[in-house]
PDB file of N, CA and C in Angstrom:
ATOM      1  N   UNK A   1       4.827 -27.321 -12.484  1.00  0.00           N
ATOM      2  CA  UNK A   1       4.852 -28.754 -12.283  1.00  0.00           C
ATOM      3  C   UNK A   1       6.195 -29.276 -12.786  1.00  0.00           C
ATOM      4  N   UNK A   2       7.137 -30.223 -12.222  1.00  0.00           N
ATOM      5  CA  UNK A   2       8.131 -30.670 -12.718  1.00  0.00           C
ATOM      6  C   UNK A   2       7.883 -31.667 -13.560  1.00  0.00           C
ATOM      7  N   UNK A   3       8.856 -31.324 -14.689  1.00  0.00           N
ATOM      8  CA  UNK A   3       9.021 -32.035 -15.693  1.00  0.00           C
ATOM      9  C   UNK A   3       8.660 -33.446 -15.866  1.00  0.00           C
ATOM     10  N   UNK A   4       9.452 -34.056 -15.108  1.00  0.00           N
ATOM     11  CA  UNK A   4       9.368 -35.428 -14.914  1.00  0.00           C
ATOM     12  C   UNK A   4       8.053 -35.846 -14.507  1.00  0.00           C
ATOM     13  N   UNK A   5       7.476 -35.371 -13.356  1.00  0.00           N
ATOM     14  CA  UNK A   5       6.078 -36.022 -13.040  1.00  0.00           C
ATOM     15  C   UNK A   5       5.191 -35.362 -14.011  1.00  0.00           C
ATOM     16  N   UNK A   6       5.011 -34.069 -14.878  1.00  0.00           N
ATOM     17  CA  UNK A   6       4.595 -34.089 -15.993  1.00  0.00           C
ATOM     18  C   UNK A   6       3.887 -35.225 -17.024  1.00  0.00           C
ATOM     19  N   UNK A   7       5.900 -35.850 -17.201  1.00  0.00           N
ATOM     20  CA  UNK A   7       5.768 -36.757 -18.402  1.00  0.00           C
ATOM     21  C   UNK A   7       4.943 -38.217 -17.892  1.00  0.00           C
ATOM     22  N   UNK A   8       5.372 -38.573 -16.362  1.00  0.00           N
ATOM     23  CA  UNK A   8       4.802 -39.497 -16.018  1.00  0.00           C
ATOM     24  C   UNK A   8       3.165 -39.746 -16.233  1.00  0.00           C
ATOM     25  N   UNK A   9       2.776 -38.855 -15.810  1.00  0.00           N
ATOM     26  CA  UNK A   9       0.879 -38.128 -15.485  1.00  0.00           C
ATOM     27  C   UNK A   9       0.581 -38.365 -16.829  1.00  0.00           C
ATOM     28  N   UNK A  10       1.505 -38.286 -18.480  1.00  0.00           N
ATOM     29  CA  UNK A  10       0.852 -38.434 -19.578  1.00  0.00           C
ATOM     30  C   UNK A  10       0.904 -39.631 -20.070  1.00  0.00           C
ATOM     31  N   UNK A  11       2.219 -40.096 -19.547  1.00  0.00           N
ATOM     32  CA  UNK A  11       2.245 -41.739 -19.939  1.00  0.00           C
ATOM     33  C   UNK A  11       1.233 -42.645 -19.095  1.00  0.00           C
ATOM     34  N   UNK A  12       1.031 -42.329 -17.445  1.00  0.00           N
ATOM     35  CA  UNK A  12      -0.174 -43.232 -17.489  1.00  0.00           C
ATOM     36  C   UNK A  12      -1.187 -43.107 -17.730  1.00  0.00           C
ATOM     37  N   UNK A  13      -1.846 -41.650 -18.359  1.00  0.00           N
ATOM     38  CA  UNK A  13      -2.927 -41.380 -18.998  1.00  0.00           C
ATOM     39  C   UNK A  13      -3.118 -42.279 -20.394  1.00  0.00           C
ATOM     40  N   UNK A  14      -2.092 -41.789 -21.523  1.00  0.00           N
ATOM     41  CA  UNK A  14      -1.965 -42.862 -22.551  1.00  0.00           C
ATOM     42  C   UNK A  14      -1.922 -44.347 -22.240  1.00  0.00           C
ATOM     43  N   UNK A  15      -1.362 -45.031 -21.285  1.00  0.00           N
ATOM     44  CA  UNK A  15      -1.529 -46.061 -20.989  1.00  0.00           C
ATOM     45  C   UNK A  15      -2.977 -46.647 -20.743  1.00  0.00           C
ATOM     46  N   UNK A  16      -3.758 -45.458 -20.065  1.00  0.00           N
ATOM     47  CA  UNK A  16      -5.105 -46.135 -19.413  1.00  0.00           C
ATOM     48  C   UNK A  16      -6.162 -46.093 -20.452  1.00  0.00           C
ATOM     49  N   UNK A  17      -5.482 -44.627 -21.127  1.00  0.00           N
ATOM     50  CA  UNK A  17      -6.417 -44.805 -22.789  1.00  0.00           C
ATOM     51  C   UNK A  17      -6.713 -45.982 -23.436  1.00  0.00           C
ATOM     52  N   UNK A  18      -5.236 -46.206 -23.562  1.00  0.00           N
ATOM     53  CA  UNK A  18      -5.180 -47.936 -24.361  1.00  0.00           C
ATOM     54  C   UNK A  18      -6.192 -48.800 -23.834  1.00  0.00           C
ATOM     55  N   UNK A  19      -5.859 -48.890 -22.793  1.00  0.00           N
ATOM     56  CA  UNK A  19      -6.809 -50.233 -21.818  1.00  0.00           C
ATOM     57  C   UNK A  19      -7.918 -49.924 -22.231  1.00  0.00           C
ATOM     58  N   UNK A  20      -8.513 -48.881 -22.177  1.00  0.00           N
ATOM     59  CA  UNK A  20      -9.883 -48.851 -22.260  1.00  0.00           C
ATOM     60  C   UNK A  20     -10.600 -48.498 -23.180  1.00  0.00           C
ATOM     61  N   UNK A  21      -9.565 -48.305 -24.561  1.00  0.00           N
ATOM     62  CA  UNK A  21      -9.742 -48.564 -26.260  1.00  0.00           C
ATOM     63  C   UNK A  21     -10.568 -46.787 -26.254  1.00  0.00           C
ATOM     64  N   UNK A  22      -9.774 -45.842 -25.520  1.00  0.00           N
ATOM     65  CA  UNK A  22     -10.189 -44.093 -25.533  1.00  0.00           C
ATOM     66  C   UNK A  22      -9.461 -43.788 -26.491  1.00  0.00           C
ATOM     67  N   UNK A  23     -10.369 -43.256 -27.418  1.00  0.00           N
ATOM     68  CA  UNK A  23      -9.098 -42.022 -27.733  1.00  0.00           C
ATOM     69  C   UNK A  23      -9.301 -40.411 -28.276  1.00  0.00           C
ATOM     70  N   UNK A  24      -8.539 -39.877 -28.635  1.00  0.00           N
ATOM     71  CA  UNK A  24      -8.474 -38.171 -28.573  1.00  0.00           C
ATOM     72  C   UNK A  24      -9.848 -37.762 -29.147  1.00  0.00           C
ATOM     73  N   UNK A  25     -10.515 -38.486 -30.358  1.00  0.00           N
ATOM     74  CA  UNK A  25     -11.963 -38.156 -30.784  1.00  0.00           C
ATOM     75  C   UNK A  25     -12.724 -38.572 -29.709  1.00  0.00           C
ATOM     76  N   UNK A  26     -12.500 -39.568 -28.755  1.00  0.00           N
ATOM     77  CA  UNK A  26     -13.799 -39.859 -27.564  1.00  0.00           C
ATOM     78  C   UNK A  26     -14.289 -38.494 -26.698  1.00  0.00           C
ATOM     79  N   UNK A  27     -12.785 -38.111 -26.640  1.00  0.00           N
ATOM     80  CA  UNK A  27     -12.453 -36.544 -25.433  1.00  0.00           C
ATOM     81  C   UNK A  27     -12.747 -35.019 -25.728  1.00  0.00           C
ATOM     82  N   UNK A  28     -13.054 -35.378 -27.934  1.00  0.00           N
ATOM     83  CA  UNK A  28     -13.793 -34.245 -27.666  1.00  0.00           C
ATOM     84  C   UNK A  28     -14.961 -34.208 -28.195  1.00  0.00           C
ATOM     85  N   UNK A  29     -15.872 -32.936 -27.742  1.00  0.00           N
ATOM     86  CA  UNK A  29     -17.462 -33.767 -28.166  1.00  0.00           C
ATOM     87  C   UNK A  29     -17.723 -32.706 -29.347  1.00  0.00           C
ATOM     88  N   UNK A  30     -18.232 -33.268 -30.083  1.00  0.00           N
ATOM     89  CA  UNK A  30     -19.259 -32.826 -31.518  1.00  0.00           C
ATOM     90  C   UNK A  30     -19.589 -31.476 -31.493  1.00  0.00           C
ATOM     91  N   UNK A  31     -19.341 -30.396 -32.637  1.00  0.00           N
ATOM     92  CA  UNK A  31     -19.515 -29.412 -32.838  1.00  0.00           C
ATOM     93  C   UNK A  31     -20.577 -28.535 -31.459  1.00  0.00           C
ATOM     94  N   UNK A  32     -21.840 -29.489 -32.180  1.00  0.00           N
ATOM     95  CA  UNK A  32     -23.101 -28.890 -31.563  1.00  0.00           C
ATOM     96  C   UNK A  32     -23.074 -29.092 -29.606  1.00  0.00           C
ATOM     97  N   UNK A  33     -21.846 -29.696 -29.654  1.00  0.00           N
ATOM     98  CA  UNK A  33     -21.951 -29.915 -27.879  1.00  0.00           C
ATOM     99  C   UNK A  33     -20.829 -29.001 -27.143  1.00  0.00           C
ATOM    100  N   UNK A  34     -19.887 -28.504 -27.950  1.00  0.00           N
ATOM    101  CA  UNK A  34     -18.954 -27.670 -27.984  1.00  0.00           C
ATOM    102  C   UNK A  34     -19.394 -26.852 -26.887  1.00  0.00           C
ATOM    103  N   UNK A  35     -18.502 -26.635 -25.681  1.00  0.00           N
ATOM    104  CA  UNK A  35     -19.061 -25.323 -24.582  1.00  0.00           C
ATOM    105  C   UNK A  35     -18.220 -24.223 -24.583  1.00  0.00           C
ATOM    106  N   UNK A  36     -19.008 -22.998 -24.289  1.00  0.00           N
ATOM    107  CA  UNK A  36     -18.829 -21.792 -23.964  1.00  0.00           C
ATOM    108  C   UNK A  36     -17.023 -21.457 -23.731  1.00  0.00           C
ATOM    109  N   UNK A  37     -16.342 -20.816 -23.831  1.00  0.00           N
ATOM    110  CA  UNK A  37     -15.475 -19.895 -23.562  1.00  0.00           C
ATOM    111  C   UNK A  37     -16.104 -19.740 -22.126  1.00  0.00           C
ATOM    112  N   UNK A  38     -15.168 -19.825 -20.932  1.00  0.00           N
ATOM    113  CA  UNK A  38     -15.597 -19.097 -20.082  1.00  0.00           C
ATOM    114  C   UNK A  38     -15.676 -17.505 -19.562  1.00  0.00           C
ATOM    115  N   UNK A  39     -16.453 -16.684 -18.956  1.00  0.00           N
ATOM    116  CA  UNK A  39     -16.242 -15.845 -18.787  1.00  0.00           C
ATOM    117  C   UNK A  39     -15.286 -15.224 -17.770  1.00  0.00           C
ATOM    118  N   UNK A  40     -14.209 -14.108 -18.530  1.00  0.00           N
ATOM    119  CA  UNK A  40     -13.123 -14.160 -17.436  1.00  0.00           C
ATOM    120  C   UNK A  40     -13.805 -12.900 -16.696  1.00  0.00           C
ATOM    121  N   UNK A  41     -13.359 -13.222 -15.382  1.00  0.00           N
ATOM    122  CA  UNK A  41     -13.811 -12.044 -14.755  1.00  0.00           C
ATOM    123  C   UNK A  41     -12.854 -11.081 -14.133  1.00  0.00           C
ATOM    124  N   UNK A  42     -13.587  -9.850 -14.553  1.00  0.00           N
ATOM    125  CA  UNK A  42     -12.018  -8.583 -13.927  1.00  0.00           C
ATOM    126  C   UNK A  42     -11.683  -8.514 -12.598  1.00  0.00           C
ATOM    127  N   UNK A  43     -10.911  -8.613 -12.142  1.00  0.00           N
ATOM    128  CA  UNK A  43      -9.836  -7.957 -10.810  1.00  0.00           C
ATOM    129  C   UNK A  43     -11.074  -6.468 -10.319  1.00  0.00           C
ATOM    130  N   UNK A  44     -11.492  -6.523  -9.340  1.00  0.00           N
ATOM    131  CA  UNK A  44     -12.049  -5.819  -8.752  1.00  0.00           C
ATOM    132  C   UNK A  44     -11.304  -4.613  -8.610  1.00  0.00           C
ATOM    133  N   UNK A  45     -11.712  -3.315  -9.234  1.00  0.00           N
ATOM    134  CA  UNK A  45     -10.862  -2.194  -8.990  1.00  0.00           C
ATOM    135  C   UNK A  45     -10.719  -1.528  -7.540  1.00  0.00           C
ATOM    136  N   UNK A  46     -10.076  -0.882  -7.730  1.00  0.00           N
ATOM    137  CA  UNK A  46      -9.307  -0.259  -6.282  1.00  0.00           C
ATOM    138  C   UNK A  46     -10.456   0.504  -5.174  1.00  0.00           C
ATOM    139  N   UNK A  47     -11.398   0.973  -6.170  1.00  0.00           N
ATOM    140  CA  UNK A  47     -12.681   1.809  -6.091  1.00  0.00           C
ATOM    141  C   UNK A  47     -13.770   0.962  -5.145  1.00  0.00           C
ATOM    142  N   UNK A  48     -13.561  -0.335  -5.572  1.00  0.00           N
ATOM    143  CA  UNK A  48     -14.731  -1.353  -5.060  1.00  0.00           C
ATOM    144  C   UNK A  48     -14.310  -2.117  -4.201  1.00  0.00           C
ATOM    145  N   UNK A  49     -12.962  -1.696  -3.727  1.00  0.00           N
ATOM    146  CA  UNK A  49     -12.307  -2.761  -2.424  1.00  0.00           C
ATOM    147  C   UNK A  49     -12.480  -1.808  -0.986  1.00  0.00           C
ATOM    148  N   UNK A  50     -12.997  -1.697  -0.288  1.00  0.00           N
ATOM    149  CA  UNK A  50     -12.658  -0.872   0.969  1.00  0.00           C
ATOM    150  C   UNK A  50     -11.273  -0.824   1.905  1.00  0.00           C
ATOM    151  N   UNK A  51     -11.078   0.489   2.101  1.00  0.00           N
ATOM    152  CA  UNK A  51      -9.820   0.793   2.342  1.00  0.00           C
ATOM    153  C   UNK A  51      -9.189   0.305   3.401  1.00  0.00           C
ATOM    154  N   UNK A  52      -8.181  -0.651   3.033  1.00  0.00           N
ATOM    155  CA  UNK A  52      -7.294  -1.401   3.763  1.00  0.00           C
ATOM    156  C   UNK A  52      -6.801  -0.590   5.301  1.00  0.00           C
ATOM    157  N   UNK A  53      -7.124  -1.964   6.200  1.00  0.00           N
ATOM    158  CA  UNK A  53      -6.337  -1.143   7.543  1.00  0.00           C
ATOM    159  C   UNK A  53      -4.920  -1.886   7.709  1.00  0.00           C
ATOM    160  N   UNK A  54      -4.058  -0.965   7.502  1.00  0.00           N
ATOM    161  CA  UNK A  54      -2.975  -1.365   7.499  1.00  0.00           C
ATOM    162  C   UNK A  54      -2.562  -2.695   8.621  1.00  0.00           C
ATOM    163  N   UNK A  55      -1.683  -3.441   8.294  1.00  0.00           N
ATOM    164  CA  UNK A  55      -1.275  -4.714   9.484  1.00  0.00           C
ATOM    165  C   UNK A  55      -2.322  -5.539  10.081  1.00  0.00           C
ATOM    166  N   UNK A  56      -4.029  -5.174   9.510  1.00  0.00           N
ATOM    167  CA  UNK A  56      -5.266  -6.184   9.981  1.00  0.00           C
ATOM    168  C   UNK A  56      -5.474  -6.855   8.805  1.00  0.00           C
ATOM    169  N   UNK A  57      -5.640  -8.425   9.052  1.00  0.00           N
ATOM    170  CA  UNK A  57      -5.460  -9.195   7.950  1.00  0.00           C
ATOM    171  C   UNK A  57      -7.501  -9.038   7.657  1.00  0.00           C
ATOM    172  N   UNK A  58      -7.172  -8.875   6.497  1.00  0.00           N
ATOM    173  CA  UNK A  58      -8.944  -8.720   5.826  1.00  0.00           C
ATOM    174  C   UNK A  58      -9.473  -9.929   4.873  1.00  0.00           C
ATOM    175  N   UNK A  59      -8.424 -10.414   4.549  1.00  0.00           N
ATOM    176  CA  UNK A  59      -8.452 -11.493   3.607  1.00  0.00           C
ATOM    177  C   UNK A  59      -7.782 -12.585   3.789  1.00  0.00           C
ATOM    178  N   UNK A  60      -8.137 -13.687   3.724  1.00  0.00           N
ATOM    179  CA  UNK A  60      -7.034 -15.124   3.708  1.00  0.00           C
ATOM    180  C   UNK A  60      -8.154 -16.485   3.460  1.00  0.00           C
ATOM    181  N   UNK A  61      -7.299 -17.490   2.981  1.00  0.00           N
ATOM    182  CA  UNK A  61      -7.807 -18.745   2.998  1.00  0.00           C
ATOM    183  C   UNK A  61      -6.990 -19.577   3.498  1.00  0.00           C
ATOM    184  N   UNK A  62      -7.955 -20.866   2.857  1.00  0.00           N
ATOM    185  CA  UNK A  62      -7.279 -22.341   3.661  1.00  0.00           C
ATOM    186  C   UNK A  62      -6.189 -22.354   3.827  1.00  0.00           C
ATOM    187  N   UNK A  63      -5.179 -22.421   2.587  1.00  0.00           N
ATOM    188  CA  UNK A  63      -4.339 -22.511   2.900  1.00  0.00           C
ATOM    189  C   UNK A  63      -3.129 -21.874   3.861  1.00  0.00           C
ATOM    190  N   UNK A  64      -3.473 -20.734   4.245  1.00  0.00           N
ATOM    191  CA  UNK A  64      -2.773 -19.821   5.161  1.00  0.00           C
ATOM    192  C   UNK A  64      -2.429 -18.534   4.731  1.00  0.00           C
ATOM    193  N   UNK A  65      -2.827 -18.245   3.237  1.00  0.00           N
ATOM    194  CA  UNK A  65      -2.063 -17.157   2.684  1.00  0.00           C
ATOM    195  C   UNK A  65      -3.173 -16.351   3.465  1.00  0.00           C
ATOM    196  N   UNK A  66      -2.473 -14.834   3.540  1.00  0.00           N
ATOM    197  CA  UNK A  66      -3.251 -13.636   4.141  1.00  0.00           C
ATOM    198  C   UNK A  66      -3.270 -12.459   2.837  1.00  0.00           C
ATOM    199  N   UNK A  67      -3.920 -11.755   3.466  1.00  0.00           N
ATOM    200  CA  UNK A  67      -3.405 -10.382   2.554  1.00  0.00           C
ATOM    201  C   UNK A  67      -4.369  -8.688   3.560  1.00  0.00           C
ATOM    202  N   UNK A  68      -2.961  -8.093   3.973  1.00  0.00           N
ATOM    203  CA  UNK A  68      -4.202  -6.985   4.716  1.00  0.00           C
ATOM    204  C   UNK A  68      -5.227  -6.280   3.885  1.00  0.00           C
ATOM    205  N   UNK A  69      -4.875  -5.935   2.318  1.00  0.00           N
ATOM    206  CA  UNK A  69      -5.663  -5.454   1.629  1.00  0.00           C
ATOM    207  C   UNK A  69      -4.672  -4.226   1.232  1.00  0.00           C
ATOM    208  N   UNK A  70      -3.649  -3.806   1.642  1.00  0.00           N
ATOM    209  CA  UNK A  70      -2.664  -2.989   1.247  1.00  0.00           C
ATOM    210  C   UNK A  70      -1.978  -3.281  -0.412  1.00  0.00           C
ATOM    211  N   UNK A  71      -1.524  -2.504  -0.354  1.00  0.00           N
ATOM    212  CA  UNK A  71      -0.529  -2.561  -2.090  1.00  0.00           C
ATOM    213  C   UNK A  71      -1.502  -3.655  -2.507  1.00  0.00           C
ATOM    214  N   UNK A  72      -0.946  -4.447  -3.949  1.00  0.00           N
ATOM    215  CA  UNK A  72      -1.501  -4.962  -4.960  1.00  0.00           C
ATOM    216  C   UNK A  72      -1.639  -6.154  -4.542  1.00  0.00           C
ATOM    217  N   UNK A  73      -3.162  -6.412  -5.025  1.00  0.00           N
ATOM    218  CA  UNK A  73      -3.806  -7.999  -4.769  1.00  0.00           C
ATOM    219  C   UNK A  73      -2.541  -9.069  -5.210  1.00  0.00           C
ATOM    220  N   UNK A  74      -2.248 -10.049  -3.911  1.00  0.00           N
ATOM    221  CA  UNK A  74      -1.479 -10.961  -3.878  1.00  0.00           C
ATOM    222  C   UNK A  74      -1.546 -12.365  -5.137  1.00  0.00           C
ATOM    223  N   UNK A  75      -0.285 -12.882  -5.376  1.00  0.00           N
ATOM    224  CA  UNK A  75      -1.017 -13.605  -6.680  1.00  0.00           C
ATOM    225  C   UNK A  75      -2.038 -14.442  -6.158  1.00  0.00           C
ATOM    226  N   UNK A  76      -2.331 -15.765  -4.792  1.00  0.00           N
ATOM    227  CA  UNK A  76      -2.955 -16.240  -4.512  1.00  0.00           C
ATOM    228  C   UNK A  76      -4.556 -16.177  -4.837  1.00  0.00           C
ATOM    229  N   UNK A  77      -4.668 -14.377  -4.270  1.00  0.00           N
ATOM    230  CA  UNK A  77      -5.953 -14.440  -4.464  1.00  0.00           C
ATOM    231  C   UNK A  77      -6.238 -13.734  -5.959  1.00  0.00           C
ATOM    232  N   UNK A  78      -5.361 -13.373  -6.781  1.00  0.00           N
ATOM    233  CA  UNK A  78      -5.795 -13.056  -8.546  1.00  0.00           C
ATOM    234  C   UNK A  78      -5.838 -14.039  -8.966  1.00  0.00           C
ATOM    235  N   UNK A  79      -5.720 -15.111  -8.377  1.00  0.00           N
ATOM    236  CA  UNK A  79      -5.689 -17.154  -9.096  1.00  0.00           C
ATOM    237  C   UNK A  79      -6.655 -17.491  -8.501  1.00  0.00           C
ATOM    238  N   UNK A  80      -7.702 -17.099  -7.361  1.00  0.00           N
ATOM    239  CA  UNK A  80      -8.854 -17.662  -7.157  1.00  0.00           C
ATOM    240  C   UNK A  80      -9.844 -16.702  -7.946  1.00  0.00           C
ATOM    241  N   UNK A  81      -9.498 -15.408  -7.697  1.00  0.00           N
ATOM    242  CA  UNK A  81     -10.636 -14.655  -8.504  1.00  0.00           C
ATOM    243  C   UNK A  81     -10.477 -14.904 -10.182  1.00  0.00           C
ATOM    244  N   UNK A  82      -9.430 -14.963 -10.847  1.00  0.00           N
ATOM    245  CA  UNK A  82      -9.685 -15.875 -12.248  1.00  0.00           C
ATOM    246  C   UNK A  82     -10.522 -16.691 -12.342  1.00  0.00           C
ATOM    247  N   UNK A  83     -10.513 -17.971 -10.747  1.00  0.00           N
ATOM    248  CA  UNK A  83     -11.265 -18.857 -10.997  1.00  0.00           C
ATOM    249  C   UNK A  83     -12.429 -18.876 -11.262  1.00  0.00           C
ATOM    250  N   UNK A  84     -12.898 -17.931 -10.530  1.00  0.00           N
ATOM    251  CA  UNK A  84     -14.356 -17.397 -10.487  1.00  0.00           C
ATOM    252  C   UNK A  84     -14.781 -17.285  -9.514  1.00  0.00           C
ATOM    253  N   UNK A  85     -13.825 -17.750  -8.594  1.00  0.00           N
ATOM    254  CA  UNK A  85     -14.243 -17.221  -6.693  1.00  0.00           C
ATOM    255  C   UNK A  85     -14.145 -15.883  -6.543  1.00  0.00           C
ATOM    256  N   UNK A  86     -15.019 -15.526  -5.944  1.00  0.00           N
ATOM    257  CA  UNK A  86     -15.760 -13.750  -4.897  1.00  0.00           C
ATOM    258  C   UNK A  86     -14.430 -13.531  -4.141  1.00  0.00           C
ATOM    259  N   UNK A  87     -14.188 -12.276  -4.385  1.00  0.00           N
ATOM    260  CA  UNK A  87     -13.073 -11.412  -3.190  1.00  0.00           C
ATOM    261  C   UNK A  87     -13.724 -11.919  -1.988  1.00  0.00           C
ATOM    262  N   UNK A  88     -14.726 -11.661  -1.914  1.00  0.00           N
ATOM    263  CA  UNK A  88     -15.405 -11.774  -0.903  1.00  0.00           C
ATOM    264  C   UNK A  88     -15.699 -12.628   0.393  1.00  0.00           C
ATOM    265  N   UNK A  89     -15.251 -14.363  -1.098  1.00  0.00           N
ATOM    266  CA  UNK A  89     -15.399 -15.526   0.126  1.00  0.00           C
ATOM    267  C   UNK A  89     -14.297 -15.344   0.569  1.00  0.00           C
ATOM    268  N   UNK A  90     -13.143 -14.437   0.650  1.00  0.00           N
ATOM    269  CA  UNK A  90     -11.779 -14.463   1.487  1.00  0.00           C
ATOM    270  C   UNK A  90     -12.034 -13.654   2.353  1.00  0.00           C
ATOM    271  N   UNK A  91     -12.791 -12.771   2.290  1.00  0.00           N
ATOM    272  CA  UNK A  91     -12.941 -11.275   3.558  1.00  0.00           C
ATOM    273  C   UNK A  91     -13.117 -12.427   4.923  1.00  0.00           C
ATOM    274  N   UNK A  92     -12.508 -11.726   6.214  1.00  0.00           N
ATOM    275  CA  UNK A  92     -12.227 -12.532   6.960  1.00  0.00           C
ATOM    276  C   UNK A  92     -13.565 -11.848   8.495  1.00  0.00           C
TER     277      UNK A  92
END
């Protein structure tokens, strides 16, 4: 993210705080309400992916990225599977 719109995004956050008399104790909640660590989930090993056909795209999303399933999982989809999205909802 660039810098600048960074700093902007925090100043009108602090700004809207003000207005609406928020602050850093509102945002976080009480011991006993405290949530979970999420669970990270592993990168599907090489073992559990079926073997790529070379130059047929097997995987892709919205946005357009592809991946045939060759060499090493693309960053796109190691940033959805962090998320907690399935290899799977990309199989095409």
């Amino acid at each position: 993210m660039d810098e600048l719109v960074r700093e902007r995004i925090i100043l009108y956050i602090r700004r809207r705080m003000k207005e609406f008399g928020v602050t850093a104790e509102h945002l976080t909640p009480p011991p006993e309400e405290q949530i979970e660590p999420p669970v990270v989930l592993k990168t599907p090993s090489a073992q559990a992916m079926p073997a790529p056909t070379p130059g047929h795209i097997q995987y892709a999303d919205a946005a357009g990225n592809s991946w045939d399933g060759a060499g090493p999982m693309p960053e796109w989809l190691q940033r959805a599977v962090r998320a907690g999205q399935s290899v799977d909802f990309f199989r095409r």
